[in-house]
C-alpha atoms as a PDB file:
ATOM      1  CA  UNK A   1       0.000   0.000   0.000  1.00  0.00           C
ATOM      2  CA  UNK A   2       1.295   3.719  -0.987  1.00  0.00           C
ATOM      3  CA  UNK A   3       0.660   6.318   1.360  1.00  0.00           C
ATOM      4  CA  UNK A   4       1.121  10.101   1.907  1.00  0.00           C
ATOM      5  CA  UNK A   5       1.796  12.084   4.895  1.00  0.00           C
ATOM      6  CA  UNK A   6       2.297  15.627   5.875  1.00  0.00           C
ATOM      7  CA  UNK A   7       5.983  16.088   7.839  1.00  0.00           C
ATOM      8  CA  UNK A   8       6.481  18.317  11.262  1.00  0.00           C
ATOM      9  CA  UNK A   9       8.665  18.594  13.796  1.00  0.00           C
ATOM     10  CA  UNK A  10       7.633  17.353  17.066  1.00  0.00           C
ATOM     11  CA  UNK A  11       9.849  19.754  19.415  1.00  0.00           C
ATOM     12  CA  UNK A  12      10.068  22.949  17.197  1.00  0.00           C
ATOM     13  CA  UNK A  13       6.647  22.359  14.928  1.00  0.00           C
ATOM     14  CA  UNK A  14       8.786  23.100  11.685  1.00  0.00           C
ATOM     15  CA  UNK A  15       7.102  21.993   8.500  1.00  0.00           C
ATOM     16  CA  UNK A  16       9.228  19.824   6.273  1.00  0.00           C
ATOM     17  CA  UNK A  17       7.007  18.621   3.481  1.00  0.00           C
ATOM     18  CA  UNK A  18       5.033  15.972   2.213  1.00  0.00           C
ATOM     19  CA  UNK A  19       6.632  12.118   2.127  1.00  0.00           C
ATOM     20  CA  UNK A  20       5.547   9.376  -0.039  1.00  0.00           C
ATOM     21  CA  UNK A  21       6.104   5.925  -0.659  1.00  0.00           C
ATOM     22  CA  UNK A  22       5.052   2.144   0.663  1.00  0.00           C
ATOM     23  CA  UNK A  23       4.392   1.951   4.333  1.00  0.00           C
ATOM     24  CA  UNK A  24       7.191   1.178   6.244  1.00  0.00           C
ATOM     25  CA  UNK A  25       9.713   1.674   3.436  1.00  0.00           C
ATOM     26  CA  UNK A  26      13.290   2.931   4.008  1.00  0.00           C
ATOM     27  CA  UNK A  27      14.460   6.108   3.690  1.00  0.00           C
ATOM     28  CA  UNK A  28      15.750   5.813   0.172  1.00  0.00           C
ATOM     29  CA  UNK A  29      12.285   4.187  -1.332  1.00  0.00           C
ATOM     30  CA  UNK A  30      10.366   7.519  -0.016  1.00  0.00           C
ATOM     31  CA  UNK A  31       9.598  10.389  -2.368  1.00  0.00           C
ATOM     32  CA  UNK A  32      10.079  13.362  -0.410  1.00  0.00           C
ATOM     33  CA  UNK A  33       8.657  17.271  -1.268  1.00  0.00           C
ATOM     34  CA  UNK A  34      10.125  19.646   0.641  1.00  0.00           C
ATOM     35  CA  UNK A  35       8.612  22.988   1.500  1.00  0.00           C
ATOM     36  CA  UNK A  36      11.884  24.610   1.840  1.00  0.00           C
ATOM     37  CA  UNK A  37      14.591  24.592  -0.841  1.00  0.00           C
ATOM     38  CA  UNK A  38      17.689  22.547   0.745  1.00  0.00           C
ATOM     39  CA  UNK A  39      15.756  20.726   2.996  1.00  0.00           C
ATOM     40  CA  UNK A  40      17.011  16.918   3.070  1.00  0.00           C
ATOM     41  CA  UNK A  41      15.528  13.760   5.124  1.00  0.00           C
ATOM     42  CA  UNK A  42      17.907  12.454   7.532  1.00  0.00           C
ATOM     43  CA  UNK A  43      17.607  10.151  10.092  1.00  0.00           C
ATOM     44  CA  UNK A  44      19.051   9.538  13.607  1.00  0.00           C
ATOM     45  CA  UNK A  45      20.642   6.482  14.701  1.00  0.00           C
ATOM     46  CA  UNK A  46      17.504   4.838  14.932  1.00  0.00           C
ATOM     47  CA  UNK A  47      16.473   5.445  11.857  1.00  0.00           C
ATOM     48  CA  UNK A  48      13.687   8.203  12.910  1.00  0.00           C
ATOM     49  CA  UNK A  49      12.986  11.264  10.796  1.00  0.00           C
ATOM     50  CA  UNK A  50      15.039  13.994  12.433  1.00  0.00           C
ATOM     51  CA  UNK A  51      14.665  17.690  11.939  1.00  0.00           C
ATOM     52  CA  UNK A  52      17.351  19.845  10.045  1.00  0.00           C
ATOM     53  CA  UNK A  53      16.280  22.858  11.716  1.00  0.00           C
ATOM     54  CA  UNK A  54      16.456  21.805  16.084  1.00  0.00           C
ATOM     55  CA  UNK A  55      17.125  18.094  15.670  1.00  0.00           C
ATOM     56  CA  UNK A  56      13.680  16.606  17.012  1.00  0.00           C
ATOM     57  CA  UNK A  57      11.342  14.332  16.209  1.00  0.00           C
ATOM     58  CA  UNK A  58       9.775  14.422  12.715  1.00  0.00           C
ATOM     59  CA  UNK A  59       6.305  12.698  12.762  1.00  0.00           C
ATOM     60  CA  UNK A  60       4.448  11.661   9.615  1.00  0.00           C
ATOM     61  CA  UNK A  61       0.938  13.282  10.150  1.00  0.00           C
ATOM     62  CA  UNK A  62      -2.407  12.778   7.790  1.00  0.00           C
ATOM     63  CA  UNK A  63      -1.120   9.172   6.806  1.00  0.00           C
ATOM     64  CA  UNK A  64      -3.754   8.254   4.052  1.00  0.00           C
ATOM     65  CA  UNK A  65      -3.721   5.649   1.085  1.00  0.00           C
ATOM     66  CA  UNK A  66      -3.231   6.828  -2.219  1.00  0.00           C
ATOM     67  CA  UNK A  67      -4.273   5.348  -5.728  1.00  0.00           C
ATOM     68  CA  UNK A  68      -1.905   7.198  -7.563  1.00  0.00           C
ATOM     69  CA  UNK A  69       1.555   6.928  -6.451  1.00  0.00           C
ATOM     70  CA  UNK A  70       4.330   9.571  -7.428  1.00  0.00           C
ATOM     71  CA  UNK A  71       6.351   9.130 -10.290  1.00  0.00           C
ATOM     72  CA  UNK A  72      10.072  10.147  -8.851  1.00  0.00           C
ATOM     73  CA  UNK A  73      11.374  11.104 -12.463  1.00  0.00           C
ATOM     74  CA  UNK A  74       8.117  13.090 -12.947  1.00  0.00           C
ATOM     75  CA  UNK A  75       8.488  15.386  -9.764  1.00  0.00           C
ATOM     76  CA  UNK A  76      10.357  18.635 -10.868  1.00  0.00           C
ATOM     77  CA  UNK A  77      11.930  21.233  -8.361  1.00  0.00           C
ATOM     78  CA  UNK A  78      13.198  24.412  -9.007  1.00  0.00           C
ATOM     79  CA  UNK A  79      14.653  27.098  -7.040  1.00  0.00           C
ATOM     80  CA  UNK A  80      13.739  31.013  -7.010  1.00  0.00           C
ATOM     81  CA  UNK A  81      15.756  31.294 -10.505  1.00  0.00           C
ATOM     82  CA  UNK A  82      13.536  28.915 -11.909  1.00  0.00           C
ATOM     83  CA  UNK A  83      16.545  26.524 -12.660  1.00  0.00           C
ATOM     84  CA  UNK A  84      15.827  23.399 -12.201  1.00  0.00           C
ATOM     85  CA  UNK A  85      17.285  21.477  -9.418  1.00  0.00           C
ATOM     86  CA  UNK A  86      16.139  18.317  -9.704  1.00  0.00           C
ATOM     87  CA  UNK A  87      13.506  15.937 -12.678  1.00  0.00           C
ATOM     88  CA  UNK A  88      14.232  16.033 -15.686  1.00  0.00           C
ATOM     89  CA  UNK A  89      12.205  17.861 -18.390  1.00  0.00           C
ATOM     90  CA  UNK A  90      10.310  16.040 -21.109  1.00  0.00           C
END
């Protein structure tokens, strides 16, 4: 099963995006959308979500089942130059 979930810091409330993927998947089989530009999912040594901003908690809120799940070589990002940063372009 795919689902989605909103990211946010437990100690500091900072929002880091949106995560998708298989439940329970690893780190590396997520697709992650940051809100922020730079923003990166780490983990701490036991393998929870950590933040990049105080170095809490990240909890995966809204968890919900999709039908539809994201396409990594379909999701484009681009920074405030409009230069892509990461997808490539049809």
């Amino acid at each position: 099963m795919i689902v989605h979930a909103e990211l946010s810091c437990l100690n500091c409330g900072y929002d880091m995006g949106d995560v998708e993927g298989p439940r329970g998947a690893s780190l590396n089989d997520l697709i992650f959308l940051p809100i922020h530009q730079g923003d990166r999912l780490t983990t701490d040594r036991r393998g929870r979500f950590q933040c990049p901003r105080c170095g809490g908690r990240i909890l995966p809120q809204g968890v919900v089942p999709v039908n539809r799940p994201l396409d990594p070589k379909s999701v484009y990002e681009a920074d405030m130059t409009n230069e892509l940063t990461r997808g490539l372009l049809p």
